[in-house]
Protein backbone atom coordinates (compact mmCIF):
# COMPACT_ATOMS: atom_id res chain seq x y z
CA UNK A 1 0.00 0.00 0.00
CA UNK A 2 1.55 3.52 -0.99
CA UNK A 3 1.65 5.30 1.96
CA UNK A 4 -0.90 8.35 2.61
CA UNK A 5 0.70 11.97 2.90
CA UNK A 6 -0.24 14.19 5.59
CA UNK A 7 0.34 17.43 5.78
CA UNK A 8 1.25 19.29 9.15
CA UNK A 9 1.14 22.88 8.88
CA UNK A 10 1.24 25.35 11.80
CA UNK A 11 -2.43 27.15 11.74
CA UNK A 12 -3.75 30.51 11.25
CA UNK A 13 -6.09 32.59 12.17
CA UNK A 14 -6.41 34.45 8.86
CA UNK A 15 -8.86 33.27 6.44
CA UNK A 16 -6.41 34.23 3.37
CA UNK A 17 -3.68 31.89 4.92
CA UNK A 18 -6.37 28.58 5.62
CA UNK A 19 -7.39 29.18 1.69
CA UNK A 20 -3.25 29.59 0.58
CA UNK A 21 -2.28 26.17 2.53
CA UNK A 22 -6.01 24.43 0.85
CA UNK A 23 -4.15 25.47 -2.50
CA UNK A 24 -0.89 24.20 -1.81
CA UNK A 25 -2.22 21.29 -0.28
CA UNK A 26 -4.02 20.74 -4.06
CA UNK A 27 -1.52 21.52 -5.70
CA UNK A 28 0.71 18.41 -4.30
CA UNK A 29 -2.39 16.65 -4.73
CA UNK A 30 -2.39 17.09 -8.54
CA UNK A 31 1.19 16.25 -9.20
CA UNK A 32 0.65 12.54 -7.83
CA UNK A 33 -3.55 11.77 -8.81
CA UNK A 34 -4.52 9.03 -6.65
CA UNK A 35 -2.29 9.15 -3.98
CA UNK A 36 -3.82 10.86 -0.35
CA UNK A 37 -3.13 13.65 0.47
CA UNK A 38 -4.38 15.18 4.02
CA UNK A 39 -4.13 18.46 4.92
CA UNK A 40 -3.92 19.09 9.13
CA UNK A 41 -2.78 21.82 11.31
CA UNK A 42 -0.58 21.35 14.42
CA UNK A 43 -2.95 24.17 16.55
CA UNK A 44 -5.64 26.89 15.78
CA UNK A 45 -6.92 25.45 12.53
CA UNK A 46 -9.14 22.72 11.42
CA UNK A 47 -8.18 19.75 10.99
CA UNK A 48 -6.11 19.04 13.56
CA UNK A 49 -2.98 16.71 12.79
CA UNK A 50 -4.54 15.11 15.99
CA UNK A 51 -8.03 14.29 14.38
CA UNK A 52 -6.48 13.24 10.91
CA UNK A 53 -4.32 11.00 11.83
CA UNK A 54 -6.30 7.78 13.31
CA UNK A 55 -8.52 8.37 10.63
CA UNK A 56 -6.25 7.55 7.76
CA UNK A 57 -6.10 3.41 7.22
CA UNK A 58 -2.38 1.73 6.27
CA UNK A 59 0.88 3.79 6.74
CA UNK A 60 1.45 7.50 6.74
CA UNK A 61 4.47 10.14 6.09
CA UNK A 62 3.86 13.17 7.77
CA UNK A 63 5.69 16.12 6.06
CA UNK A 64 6.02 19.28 8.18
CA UNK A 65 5.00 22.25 6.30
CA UNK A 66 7.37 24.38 8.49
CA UNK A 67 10.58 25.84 6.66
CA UNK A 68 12.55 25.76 9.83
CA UNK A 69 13.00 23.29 12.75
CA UNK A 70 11.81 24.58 16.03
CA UNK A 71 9.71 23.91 19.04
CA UNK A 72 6.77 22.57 16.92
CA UNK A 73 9.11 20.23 14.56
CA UNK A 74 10.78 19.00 17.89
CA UNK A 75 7.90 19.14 20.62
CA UNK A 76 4.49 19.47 18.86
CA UNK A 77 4.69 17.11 16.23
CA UNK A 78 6.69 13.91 18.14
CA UNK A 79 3.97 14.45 20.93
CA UNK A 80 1.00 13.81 17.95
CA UNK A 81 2.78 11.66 16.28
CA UNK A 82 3.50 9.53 19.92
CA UNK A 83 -0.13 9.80 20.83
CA UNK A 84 -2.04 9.24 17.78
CA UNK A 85 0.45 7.56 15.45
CA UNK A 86 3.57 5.92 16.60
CA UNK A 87 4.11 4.08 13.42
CA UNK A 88 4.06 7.00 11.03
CA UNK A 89 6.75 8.40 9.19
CA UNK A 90 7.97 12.11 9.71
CA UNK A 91 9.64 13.64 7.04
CA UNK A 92 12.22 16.63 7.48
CA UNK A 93 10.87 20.43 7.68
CA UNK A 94 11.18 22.24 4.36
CA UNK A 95 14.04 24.29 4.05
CA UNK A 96 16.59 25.30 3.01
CA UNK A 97 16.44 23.82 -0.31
CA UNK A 98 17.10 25.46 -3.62
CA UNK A 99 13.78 24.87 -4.55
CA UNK A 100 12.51 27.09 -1.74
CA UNK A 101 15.10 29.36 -2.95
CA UNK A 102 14.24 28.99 -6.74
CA UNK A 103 10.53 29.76 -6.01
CA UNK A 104 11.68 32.30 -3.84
CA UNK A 105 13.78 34.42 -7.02
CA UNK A 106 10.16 33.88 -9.02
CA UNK A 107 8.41 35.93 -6.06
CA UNK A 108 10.94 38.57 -5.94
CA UNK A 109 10.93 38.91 -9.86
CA UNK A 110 7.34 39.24 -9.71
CA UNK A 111 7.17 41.71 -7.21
CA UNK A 112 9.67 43.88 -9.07
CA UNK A 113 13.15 43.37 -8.02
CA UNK A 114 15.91 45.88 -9.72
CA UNK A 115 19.48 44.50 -9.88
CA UNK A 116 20.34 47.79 -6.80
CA UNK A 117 18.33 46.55 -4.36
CA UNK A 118 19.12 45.13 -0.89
CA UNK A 119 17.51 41.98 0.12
CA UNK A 120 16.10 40.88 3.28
CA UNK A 121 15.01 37.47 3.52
CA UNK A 122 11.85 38.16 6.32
CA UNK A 123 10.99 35.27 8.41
CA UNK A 124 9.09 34.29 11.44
CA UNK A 125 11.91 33.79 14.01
CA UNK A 126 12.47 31.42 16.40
CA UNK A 127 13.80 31.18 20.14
CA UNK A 128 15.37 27.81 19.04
CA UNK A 129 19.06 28.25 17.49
CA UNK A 130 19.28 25.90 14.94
CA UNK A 131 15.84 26.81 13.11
CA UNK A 132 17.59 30.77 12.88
CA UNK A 133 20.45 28.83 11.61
CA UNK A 134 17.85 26.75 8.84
CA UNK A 135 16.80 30.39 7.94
CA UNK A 136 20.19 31.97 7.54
CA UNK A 137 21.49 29.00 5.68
CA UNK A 138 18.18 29.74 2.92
CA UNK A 139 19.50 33.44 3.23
CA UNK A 140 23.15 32.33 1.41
CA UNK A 141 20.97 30.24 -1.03
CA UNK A 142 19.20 33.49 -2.34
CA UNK A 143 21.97 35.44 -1.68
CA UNK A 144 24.14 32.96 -4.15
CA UNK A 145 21.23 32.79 -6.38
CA UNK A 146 21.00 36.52 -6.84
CA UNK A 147 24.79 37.39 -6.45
CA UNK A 148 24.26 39.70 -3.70
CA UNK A 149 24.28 39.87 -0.35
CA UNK A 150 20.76 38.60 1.42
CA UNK A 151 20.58 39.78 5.13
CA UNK A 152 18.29 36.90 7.23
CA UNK A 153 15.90 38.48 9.61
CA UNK A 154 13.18 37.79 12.27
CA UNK A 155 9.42 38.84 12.64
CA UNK A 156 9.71 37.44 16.41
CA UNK A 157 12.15 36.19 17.68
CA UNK A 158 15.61 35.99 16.44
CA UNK A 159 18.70 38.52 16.01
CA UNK A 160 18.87 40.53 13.40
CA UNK A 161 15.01 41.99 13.98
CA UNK A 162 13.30 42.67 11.09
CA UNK A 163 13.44 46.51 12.54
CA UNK A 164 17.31 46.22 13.04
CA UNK A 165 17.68 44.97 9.55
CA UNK A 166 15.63 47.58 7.92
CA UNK A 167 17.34 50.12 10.21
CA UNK A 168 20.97 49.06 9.02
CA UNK A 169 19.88 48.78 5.27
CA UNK A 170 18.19 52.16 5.51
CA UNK A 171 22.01 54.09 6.26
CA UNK A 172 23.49 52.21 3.11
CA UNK A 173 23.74 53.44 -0.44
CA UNK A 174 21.28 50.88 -1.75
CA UNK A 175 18.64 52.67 -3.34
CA UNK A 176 15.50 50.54 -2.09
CA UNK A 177 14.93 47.30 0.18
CA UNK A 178 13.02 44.53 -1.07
CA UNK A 179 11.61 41.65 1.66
CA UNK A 180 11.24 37.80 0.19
CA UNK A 181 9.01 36.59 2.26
CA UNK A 182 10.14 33.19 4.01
CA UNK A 183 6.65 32.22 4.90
CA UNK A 184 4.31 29.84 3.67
CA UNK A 185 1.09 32.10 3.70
CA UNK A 186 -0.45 34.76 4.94
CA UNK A 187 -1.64 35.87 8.33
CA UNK A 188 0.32 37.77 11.18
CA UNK A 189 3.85 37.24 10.00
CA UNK A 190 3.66 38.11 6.44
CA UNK A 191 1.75 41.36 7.39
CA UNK A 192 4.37 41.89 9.85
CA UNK A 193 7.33 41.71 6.74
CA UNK A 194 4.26 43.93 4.70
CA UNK A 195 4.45 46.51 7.34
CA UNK A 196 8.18 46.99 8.07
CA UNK A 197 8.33 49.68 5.38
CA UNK A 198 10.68 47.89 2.46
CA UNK A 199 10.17 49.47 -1.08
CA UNK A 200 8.55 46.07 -2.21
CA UNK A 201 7.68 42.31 -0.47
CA UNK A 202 7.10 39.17 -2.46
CA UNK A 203 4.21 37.09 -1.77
CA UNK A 204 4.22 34.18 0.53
CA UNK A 205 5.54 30.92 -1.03
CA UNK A 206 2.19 29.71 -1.41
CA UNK A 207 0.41 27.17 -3.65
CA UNK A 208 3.87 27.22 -5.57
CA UNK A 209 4.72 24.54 -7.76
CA UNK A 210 8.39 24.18 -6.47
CA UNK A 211 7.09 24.35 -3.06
CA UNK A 212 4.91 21.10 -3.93
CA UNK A 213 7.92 19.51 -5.47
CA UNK A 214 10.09 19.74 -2.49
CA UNK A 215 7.09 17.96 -0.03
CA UNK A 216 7.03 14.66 -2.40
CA UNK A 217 11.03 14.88 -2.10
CA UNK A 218 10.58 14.93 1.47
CA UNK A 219 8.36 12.29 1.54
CA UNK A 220 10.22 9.95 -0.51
CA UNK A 221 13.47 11.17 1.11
CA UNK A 222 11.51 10.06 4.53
CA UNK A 223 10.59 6.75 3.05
CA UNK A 224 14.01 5.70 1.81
CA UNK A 225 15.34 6.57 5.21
CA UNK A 226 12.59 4.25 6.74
CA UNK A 227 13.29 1.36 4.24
CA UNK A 228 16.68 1.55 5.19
CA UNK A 229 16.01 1.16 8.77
CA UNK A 230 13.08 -1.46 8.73
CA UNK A 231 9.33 -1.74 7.24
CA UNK A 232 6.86 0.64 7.61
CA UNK A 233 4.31 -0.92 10.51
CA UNK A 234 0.88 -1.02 9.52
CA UNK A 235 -1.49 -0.72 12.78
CA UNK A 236 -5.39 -2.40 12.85
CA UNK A 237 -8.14 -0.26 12.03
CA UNK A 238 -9.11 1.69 14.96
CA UNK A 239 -12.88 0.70 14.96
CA UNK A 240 -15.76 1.21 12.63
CA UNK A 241 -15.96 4.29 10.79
CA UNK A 242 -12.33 4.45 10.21
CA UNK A 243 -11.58 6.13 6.41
């Protein structure tokens, strides 16, 4: 049986954002017809990776739709996936990759970028080291992929602030800032990055078709690591009504 695909994304509470992850979420969906694919949110939205996990019959990779590690990669999701699922499969968080960054150039094209500008890839933040460290690492990707340099900054948490960064950029010759916006959809953070007063911000990743690419790598990337370790366990059906 080919294993389902569930999706674990973070939650929102803006409407925009819940309709941006549905896209995404069909967009993987229509590069592999007939294969499952669930979408489920870790808190706020609905359905929780809680609820959509028993119900799915025969084995499961669970691909974070996070683009850093952090406390929901290492707390949230084992504690689910301990509870609900123990035999499913977790793939790795998103990024960096070069397709993030590749999808990431398209944004910033479309939004305008000039060959002078400064760059500032915005993201959430984190209080957890090594997810900063996932989000600089993406910033050298752009910034090799646009030969320039690509300052990494925080909406939350995290040193540079966005604030500091646009602060520092502001004093230097560069004749505007542009944002690329290191988040998945929109809701707080990307209005956050929207507000911060660059020249121009890309949209959020989104229902982008490199984005979709890189969750089937992760999931196969998952599965190969799991095949090389031992089978995937199948558990009984939980009871009547299970899907």
């Amino acid at each position: 049986m080919t294993p389902a695909l569930v999706l674990a994304a973070h939650g929102t509470r803006s409407a925009a954002g819940e309709e941006t992850l549905a896209a995404l979420a069909e967009t993987v969906r229509r590069m592999h017809p007939g294969r499952r694919v669930e979408l489920s949110y870790l808190e706020i939205s609905s359905p929780l990776l809680s609820d959509v996990l028993p119900a799915v019959r025969g084995p499961v990779v669970v691909v974070p739709l996070l683009l850093a590690g952090g406390y929901h990669v290492h707390i949230d999701l084992p504690e689910v996936i301990a509870e609900r699922r123990p035999d499913a499969v977790v793939a790795g968080w998103l990024g960096p990759h070069r397709l993030l960054t590749t999808a990431l150039v398209r944004k910033l094209a479309r939004a305008g970028l000039r060959s002078t500008d400064a760059v500032v890839l915005g993201a959430a933040g984190s209080s957890d080291p090594a997810a900063l460290a996932d989000v600089r690492a993406a910033a050298h990707r752009l910034a090799v992929r646009l030969a320039r340099p690509v300052t990494a900054a925080f909406a939350s948490a995290g040193s540079p602030s966005l604030e500091e960064a646009m602060e520092r950029l502001g004093s230097t010759p560069a004749a505007r800032v542009a944002i690329a916006s290191y988040v998945l959809a929109p809701g707080f953070f990307h209005d956050r990055l929207a507000a911060a007063g660059a020249d121009l911000v890309s949209e959020p990743l989104g229902a982008d078709q490199d984005v979709a690419a890189l969750v089937w790598h992760r999931y196969e990337e998952a599965l190969r690591a799991r095949r090389a370790t031992g089978p995937v366990r199948v558990p009984p059906a939980r009871g009547a009504g299970v899907l």
